[in-house]
Protein backbone atom coordinates (compact mmCIF):
# COMPACT_ATOMS: atom_id res chain seq x y z
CA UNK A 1 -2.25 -2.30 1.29
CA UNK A 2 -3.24 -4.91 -0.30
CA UNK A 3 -1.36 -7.83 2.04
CA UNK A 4 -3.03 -10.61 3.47
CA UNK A 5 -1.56 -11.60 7.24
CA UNK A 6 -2.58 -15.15 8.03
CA UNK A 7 -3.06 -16.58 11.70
CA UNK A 8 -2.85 -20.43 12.11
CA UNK A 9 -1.79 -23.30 14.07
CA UNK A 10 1.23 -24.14 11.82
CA UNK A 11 2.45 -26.78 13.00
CA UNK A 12 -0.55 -28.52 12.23
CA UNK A 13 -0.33 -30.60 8.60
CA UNK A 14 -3.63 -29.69 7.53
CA UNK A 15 -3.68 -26.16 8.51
CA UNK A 16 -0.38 -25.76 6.60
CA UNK A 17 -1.66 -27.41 3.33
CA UNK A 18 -4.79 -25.38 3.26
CA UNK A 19 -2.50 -22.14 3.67
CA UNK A 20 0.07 -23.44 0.61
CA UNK A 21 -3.09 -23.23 -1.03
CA UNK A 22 -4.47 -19.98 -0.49
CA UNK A 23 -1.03 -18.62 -0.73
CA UNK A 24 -1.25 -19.68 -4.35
CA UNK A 25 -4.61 -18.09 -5.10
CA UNK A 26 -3.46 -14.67 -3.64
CA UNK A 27 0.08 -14.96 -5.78
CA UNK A 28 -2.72 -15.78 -9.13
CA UNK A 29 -4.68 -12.59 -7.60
CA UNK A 30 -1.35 -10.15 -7.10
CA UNK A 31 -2.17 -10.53 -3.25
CA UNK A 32 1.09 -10.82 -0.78
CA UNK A 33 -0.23 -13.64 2.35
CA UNK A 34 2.41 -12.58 4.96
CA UNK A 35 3.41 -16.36 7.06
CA UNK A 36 5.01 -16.10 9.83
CA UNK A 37 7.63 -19.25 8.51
CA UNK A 38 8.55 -16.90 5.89
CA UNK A 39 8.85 -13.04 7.65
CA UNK A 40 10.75 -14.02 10.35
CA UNK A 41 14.11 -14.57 10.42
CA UNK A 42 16.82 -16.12 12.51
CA UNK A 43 17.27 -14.00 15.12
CA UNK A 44 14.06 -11.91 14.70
CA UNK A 45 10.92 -11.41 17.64
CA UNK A 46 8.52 -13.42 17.69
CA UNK A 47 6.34 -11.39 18.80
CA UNK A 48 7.51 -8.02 17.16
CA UNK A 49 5.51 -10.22 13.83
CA UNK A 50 2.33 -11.01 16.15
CA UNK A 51 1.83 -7.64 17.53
CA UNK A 52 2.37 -6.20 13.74
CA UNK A 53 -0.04 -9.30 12.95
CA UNK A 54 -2.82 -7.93 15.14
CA UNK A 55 -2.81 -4.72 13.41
CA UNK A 56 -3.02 -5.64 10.03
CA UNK A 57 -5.21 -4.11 7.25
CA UNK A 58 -6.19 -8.11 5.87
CA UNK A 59 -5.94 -10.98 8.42
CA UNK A 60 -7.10 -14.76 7.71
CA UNK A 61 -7.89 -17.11 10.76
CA UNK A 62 -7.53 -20.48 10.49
CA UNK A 63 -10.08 -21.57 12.86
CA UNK A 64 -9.24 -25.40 13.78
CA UNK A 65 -9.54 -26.99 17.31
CA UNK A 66 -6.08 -26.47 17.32
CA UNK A 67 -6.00 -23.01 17.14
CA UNK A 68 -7.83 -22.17 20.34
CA UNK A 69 -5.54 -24.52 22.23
CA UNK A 70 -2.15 -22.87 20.81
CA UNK A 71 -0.92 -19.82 23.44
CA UNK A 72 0.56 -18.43 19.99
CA UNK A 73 -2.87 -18.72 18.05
CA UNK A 74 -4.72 -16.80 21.05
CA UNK A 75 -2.14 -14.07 21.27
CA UNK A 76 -2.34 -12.94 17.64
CA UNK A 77 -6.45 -12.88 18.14
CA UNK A 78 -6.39 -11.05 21.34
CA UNK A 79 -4.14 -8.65 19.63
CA UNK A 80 -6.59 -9.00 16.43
CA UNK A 81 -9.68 -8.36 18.97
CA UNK A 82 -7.81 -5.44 20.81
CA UNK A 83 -7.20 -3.26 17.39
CA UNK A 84 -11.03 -3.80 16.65
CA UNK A 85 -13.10 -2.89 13.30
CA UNK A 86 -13.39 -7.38 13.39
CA UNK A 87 -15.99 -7.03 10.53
CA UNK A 88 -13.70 -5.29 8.12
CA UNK A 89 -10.30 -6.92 8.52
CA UNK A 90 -10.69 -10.09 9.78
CA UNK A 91 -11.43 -13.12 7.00
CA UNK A 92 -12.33 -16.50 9.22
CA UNK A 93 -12.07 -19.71 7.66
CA UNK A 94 -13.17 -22.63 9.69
CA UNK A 95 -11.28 -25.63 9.50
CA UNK A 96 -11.97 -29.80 10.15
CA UNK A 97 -14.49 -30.64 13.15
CA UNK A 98 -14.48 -26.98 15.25
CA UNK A 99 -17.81 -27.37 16.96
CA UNK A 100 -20.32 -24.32 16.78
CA UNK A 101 -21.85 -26.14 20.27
CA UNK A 102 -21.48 -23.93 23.00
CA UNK A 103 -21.03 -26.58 25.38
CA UNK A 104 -18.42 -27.70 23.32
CA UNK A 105 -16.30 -24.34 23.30
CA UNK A 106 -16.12 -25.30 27.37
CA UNK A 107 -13.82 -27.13 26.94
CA UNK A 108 -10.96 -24.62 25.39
CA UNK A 109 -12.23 -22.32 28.78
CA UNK A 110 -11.28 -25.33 31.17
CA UNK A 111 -8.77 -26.02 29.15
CA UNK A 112 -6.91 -22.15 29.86
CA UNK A 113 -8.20 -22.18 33.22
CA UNK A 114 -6.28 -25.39 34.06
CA UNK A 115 -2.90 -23.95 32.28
CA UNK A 116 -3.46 -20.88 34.21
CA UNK A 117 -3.28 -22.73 37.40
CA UNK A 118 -1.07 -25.26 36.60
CA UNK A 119 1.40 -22.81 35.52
CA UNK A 120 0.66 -20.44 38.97
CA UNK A 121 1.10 -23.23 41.26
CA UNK A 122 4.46 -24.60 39.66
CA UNK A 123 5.49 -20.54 39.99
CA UNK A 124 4.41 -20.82 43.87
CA UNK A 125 7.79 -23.41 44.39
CA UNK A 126 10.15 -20.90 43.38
CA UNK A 127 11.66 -18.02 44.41
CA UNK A 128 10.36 -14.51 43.91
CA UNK A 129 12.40 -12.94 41.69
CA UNK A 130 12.50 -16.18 39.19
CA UNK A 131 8.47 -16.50 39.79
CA UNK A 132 7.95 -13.26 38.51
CA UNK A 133 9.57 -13.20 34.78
CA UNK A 134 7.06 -15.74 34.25
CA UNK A 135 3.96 -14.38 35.51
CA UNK A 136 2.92 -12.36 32.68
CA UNK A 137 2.04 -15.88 31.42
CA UNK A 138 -0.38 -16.92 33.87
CA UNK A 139 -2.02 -13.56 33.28
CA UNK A 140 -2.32 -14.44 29.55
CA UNK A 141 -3.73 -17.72 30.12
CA UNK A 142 -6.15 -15.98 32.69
CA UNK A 143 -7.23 -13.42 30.06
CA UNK A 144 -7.24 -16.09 27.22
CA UNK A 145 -9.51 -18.20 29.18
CA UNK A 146 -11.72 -15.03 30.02
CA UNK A 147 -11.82 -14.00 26.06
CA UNK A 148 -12.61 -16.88 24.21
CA UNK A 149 -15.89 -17.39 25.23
CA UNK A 150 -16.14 -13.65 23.42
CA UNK A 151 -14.47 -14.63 20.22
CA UNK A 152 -16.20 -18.02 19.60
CA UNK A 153 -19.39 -16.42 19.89
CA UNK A 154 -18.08 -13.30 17.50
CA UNK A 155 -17.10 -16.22 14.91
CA UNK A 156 -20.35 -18.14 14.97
CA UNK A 157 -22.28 -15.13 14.03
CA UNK A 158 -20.25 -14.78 11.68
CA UNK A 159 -20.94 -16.76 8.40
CA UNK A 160 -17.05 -17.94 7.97
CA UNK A 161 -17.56 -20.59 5.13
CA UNK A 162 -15.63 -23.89 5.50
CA UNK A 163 -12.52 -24.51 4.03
CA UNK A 164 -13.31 -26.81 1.33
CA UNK A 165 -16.30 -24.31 -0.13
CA UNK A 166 -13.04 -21.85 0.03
CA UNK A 167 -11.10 -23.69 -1.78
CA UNK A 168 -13.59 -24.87 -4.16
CA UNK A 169 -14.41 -21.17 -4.98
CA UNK A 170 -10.21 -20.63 -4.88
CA UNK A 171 -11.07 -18.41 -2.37
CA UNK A 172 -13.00 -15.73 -4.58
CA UNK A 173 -15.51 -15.29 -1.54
CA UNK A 174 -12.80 -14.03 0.74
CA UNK A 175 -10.20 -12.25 -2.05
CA UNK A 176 -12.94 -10.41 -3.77
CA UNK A 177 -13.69 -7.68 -1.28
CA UNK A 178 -9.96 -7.50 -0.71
CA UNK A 179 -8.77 -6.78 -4.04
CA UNK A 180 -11.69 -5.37 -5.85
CA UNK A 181 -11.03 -2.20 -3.54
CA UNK A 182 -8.20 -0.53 -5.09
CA UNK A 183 -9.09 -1.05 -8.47
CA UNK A 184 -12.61 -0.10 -7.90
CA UNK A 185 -11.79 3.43 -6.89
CA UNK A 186 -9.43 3.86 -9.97
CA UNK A 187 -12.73 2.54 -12.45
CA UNK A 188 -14.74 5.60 -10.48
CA UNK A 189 -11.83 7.75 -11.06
CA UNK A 190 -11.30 7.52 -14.40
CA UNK A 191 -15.51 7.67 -14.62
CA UNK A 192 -15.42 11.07 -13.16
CA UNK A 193 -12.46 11.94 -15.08
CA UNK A 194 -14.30 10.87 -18.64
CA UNK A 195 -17.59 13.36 -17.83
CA UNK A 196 -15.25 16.11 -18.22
CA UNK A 197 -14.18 15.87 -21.63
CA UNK A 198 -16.59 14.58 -24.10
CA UNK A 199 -14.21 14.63 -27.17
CA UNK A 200 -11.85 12.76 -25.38
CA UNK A 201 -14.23 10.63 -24.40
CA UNK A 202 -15.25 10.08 -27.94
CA UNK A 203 -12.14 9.29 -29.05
CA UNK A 204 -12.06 6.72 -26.75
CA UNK A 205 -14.58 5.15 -27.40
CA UNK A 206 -14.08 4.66 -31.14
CA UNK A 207 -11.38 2.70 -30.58
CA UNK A 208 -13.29 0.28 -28.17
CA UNK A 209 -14.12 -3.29 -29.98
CA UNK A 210 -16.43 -2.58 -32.75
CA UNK A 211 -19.55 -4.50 -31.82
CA UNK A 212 -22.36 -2.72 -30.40
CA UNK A 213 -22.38 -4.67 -27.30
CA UNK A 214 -19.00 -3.43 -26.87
CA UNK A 215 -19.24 0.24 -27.37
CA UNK A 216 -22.43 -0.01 -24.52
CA UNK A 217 -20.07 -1.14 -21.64
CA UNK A 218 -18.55 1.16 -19.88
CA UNK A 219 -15.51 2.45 -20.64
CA UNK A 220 -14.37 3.38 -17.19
CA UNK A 221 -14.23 -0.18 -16.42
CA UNK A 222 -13.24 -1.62 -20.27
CA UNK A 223 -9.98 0.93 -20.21
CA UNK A 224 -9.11 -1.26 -16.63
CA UNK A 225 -9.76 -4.57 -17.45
CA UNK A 226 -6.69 -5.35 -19.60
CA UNK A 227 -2.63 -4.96 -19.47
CA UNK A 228 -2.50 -0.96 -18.18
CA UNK A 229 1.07 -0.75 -20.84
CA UNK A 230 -1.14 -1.66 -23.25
CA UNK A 231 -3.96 0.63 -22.55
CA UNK A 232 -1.99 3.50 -22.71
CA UNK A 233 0.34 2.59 -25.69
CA UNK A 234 -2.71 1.59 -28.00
CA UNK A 235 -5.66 3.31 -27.19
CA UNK A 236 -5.30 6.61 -24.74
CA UNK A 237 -2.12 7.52 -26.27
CA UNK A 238 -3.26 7.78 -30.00
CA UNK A 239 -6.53 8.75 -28.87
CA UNK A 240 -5.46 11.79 -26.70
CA UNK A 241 -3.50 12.50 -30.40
CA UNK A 242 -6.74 12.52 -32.42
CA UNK A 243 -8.41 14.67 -29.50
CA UNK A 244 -6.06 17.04 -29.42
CA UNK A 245 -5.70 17.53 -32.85
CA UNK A 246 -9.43 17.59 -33.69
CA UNK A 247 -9.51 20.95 -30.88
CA UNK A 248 -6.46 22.80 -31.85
CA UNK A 249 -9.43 25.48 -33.18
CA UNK A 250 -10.84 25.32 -29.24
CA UNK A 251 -8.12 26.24 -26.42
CA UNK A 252 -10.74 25.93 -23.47
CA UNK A 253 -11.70 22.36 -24.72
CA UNK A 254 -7.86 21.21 -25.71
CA UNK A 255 -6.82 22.08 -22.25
CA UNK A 256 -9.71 20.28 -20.78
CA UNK A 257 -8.94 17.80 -23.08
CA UNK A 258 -5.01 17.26 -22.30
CA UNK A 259 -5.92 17.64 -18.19
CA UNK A 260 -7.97 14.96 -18.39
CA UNK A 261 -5.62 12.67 -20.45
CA UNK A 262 -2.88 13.65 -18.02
CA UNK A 263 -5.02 12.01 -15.47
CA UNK A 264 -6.19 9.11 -17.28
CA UNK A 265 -2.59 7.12 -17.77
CA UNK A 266 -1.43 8.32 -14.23
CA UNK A 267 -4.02 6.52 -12.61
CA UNK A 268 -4.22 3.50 -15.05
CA UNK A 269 -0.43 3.50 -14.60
CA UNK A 270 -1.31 2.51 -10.85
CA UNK A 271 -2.24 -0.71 -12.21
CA UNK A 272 0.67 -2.00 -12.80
CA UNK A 273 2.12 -1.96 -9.54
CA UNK A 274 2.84 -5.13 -8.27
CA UNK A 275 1.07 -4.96 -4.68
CA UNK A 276 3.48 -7.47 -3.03
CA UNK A 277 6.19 -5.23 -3.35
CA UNK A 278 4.39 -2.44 -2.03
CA UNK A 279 3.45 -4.66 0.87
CA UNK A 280 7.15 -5.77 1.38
CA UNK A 281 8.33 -2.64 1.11
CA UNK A 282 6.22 -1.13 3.70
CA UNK A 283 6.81 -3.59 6.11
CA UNK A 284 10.31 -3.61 5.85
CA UNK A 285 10.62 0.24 6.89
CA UNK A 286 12.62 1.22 9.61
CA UNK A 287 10.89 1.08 13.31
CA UNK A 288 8.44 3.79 14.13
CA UNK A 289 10.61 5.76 16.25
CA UNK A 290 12.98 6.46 13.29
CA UNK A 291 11.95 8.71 9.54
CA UNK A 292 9.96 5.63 8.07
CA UNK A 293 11.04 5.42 4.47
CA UNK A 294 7.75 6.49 2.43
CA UNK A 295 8.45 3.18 0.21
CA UNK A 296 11.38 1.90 -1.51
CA UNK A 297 11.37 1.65 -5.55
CA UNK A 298 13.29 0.58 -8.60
CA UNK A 299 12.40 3.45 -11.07
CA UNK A 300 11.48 6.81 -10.84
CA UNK A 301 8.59 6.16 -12.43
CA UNK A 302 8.23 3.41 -9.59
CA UNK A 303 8.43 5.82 -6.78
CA UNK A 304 5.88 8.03 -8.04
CA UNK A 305 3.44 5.08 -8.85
CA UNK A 306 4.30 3.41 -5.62
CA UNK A 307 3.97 6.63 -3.41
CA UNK A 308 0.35 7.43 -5.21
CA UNK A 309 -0.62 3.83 -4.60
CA UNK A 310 0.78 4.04 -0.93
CA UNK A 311 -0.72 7.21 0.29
CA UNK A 312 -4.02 6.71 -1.86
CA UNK A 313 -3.34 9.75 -3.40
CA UNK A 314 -4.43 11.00 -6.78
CA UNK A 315 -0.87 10.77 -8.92
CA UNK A 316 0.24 13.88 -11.14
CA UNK A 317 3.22 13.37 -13.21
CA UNK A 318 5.75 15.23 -15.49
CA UNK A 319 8.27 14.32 -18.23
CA UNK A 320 10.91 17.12 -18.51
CA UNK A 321 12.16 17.45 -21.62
CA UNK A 322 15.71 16.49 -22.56
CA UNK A 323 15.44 13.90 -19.40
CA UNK A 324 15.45 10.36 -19.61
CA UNK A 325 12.72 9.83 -16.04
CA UNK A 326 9.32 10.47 -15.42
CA UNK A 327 8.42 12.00 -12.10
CA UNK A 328 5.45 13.09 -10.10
CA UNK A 329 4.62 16.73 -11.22
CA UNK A 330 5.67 17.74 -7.27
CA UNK A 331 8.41 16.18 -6.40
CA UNK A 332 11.12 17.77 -4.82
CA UNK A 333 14.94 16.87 -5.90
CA UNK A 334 17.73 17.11 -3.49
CA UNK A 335 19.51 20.43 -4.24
CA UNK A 336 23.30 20.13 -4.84
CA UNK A 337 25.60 20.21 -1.74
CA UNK A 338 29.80 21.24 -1.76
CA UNK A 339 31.59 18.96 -0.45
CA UNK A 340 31.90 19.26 3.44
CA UNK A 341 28.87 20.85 3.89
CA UNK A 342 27.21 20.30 7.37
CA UNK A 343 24.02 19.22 8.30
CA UNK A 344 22.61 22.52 9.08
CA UNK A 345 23.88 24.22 5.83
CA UNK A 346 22.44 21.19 3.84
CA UNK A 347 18.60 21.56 5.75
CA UNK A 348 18.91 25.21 5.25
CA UNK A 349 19.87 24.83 1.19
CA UNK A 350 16.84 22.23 1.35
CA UNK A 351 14.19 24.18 3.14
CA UNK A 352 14.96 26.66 0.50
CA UNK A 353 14.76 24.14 -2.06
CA UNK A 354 11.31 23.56 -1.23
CA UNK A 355 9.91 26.95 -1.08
CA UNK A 356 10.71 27.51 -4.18
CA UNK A 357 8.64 24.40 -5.71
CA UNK A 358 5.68 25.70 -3.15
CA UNK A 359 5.95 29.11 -3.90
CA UNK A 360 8.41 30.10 -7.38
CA UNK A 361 7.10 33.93 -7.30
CA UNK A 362 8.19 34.40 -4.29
CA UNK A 363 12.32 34.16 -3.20
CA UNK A 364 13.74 33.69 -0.50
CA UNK A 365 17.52 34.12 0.23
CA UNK A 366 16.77 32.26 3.82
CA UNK A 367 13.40 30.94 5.57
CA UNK A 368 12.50 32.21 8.33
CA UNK A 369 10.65 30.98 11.34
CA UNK A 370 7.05 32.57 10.04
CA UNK A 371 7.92 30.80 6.20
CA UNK A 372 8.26 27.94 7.52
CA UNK A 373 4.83 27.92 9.47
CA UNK A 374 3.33 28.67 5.82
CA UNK A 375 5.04 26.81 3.77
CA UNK A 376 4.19 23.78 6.60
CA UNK A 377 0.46 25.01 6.35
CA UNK A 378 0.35 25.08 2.71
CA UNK A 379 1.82 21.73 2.04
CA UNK A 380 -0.82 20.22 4.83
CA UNK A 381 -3.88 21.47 2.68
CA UNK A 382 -2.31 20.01 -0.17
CA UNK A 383 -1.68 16.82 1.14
CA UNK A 384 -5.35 16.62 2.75
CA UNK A 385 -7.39 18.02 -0.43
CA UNK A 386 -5.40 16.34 -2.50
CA UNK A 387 -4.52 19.27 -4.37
CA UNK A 388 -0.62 18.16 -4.96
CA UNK A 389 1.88 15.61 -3.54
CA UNK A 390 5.01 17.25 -2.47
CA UNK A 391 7.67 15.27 -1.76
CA UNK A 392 11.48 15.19 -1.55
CA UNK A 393 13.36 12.25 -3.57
CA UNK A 394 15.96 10.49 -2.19
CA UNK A 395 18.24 8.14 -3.90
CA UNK A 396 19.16 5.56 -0.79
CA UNK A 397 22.01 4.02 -2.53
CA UNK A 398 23.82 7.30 -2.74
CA UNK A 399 25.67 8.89 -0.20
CA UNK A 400 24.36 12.93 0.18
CA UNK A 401 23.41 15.04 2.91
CA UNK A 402 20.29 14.43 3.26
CA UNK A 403 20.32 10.73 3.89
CA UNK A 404 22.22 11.34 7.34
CA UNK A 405 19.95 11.21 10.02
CA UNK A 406 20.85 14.28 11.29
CA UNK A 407 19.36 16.13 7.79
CA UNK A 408 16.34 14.38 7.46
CA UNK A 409 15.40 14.45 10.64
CA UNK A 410 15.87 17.88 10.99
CA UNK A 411 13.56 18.23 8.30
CA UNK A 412 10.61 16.33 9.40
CA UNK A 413 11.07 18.05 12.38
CA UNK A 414 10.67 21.38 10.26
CA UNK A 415 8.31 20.64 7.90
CA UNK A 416 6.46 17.57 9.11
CA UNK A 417 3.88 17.56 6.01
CA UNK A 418 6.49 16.86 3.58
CA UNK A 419 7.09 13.34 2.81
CA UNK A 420 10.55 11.88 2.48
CA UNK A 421 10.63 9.57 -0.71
CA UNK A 422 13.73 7.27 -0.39
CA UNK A 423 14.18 4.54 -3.18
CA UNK A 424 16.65 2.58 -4.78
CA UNK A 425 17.84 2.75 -8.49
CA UNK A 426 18.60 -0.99 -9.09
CA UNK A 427 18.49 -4.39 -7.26
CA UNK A 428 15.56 -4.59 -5.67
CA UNK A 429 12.74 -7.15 -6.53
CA UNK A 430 10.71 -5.19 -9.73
CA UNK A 431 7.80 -2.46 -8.71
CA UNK A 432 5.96 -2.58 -11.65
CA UNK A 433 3.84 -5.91 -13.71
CA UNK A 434 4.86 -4.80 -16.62
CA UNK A 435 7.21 -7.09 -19.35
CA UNK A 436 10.00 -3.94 -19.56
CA UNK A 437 9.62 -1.36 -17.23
CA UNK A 438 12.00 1.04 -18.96
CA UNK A 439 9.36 0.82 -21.97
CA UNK A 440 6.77 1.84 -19.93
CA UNK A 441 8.37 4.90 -18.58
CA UNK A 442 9.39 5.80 -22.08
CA UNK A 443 5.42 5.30 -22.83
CA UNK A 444 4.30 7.58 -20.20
CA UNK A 445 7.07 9.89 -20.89
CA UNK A 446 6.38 10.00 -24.86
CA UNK A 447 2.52 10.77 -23.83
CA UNK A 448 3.52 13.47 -21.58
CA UNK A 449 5.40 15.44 -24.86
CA UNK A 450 2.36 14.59 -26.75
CA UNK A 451 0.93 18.53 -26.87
CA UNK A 452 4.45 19.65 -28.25
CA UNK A 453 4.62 17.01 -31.04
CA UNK A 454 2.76 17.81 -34.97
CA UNK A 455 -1.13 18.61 -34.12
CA UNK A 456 -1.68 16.34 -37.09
CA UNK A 457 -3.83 13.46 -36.99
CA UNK A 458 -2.09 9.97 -36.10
């Protein structure tokens, strides 16, 4: 996820206006920075945000003298401390006049000592029962005063940069490692992908800039460094043409060839997500205890991007002709239900549904309790070699049997390797950075008929 969780003391004027700004340099960067004035709502916990704070993927600290005296501040980093791997999540920023003098950080430990008892001996005048909904407190303050000695030292081995080099470099330092990720693994994808079709690979290349200079870069990286619609439309789509024309003569080589291409505009097609979405998306799922909805979509397309992106998988997709979508080569539509059909008639129809996507030379009239173990088995090697991405498709914004509880329930509790896709059509903020997202579908779905078209050269 690329989402960026900030802790700060925000009721502080200068931590705020530093924040403002880094919130604009992730929004220039396609970054999401998660505030806690914005994500929670009237009504909402609190803490529910803090705790889901402390476990985040990307968290800023706004380290300020302020911040080790707020109780808030020091419960989101004892959360952030207690979910560990500090080095790799945590981004510190130090802010105004924080002293890296130890006998200066002896003052925040007096400072939580003397809440601690303050607050204990104010409990000691009342009654029992009252005393103790507010002793969990004095235990915080006790373990906040215990802790921080621990996290200052943790910071000032750390080399945190102050905030004006931050936001003199717009905060490259800290968004670089956090963004480069994603896109770095698609630029060694589609490098791996390149070595196994030369011709393809030549085709590409001719239609790089003409200058020498150009042609020497590499092409992995030059295919992702501009608009991924127009990558595809302009150069992979009329090159894969040329390709695949040249090799009509060589069947071994053309399939090679069209595999390859396949793979090349579903990853650079993950480009075009817009990340915030993705990050709103996920964090707007139900609560654990319930099916969490895989992610939540505008397109088909969308979903298939979006669930690729999500579960860092490797993204196949198909075009069927005389259909209007594009979805991922596995997934899994919901068969069609009569009217009044119960839940247990629906997961049965289902069930079926998907053993015949896992396994189409072999029917089944019913699954059995041993078909179910394999088909279970089969679609968990799958998932972890990344060998295909099964998944069901639900439409949220349509009532059917399988979005009762009841259903899908039933079938996680079947099959738990399958993963339950559930989007919306329309009205939803857009999943995709594109200018038209229907003409992007229509480009991947054009360059998915390409091997049917005229083997002619373009």
């Amino acid at each position: 996820m690329v989402s960026v969780y900030v802790s700060y003391a925000w009721k502080e004027e200068e931590e705020n206006r530093l924040v403002e700004k880094l919130g604009e340099a992730c929004e220039r960067r396609g970054v999401e920075l998660v505030r806690d004035v914005e994500e929670i709502g009237y009504g909402e916990s609190i803490k529910a945000f803090m705790d889901q704070l402390g476990a985040a993927d990307h968290i800023v600290v706004v380290l300020s003298d302020r911040y080790f005296l707020s109780r808030y501040c020091l419960y989101e980093l004892r959360e952030i401390w207690r979910h560990g791997r500090i080095g790799e999540r945590v981004h510190p920023i130090v802010l105004g006049s924080l002293s890296s003098d130890p006998r200066e950080w002896t003052r925040y430990v007096r400072h939580w000592q003397q809440e601690k008892e303050g607050l204990a001996d104010e409990l000691s005048q009342l009654d029992a029962q009252s005393a103790d909904k507010l002793r969990q407190f004095v235990a915080d303050y006790a373990d906040y005063g215990a802790q921080i000695a621990d996290w200052l030292i943790g910071f000032a081995d750390t080399n945190c940069l102050s905030a004006d080099i931050h936001l003199g470099q717009q905060f490259a330092a800290l968004l670089d490692p956090i963004v480069g990720d994603f896109r770095g693994r698609v630029i060694g994808e589609l490098r791996d992908l390149l070595e196994r079709s030369r011709p393809l690979r030549s085709a590409l290349e001719a239609r790089l800039p003409a200058s020498a200079a150009a042609r020497a870069r590499d092409l992995a990286a030059e295919l992702c460094s501009g608009d991924p619609e127009r990558t595809i439309s302009t150069r992979l789509f009329p090159a894969t043409r040329a390709c695949l024309a040249s090799l009509h003569a060589r069947p071994s080589e053309l399939d090679a060839a069209w595999s390859v291409a396949k793979s090349l505009v579903a990853w650079l097609s993950l480009l075009a997500v817009d990340l915030r979405s993705l990050a709103r998306a996920r964090r707007k799922a139900p609560p654990a205890e319930r099916p969490a909805f895989e992610i939540v979509a505008c397109t088909a397309l969308g979903v298939e991007v979006f669930s690729s992106r999500y579960a860092e998988r490797a993204p196949q997709l198909r075009a069927d002709r005389g259909k209007s979508g594009v979805l991922g080569a596995h997934a899994i539509a919901e068969p069609v239900h009569e009217a009044g059909w119960e839940a247990g008639a629906a997961l049965d129809e289902l069930l079926l549904e998907i053993w015949r996507c896992v396994f189409p030379e072999e029917s089944r009239r019913r699954l059995e309790e041993p078909d179910r173990r394999r088909l279970n088995a089969t679609l968990r090697i799958r998932r972890e070699q990344r060998i295909a991405h099964h998944y069901v498709l639900v439409p949220l914004e349509e009532r059917t049997p399988l979005t009762r509880p009841e259903v899908y329930r039933g079938l996680r509790d079947k099959l738990p390797d399958i993963d339950i896709v559930f989007y919306k059509a329309e009205g939803e903020l857009p999943v995709l950075r594109v200018s038209d997202e229907e003409y992007f579908m229509s480009i991947i779905r054009e360059f998915l008929h390409i091997p049917e078209a005229p083997t002619s050269k373009p």
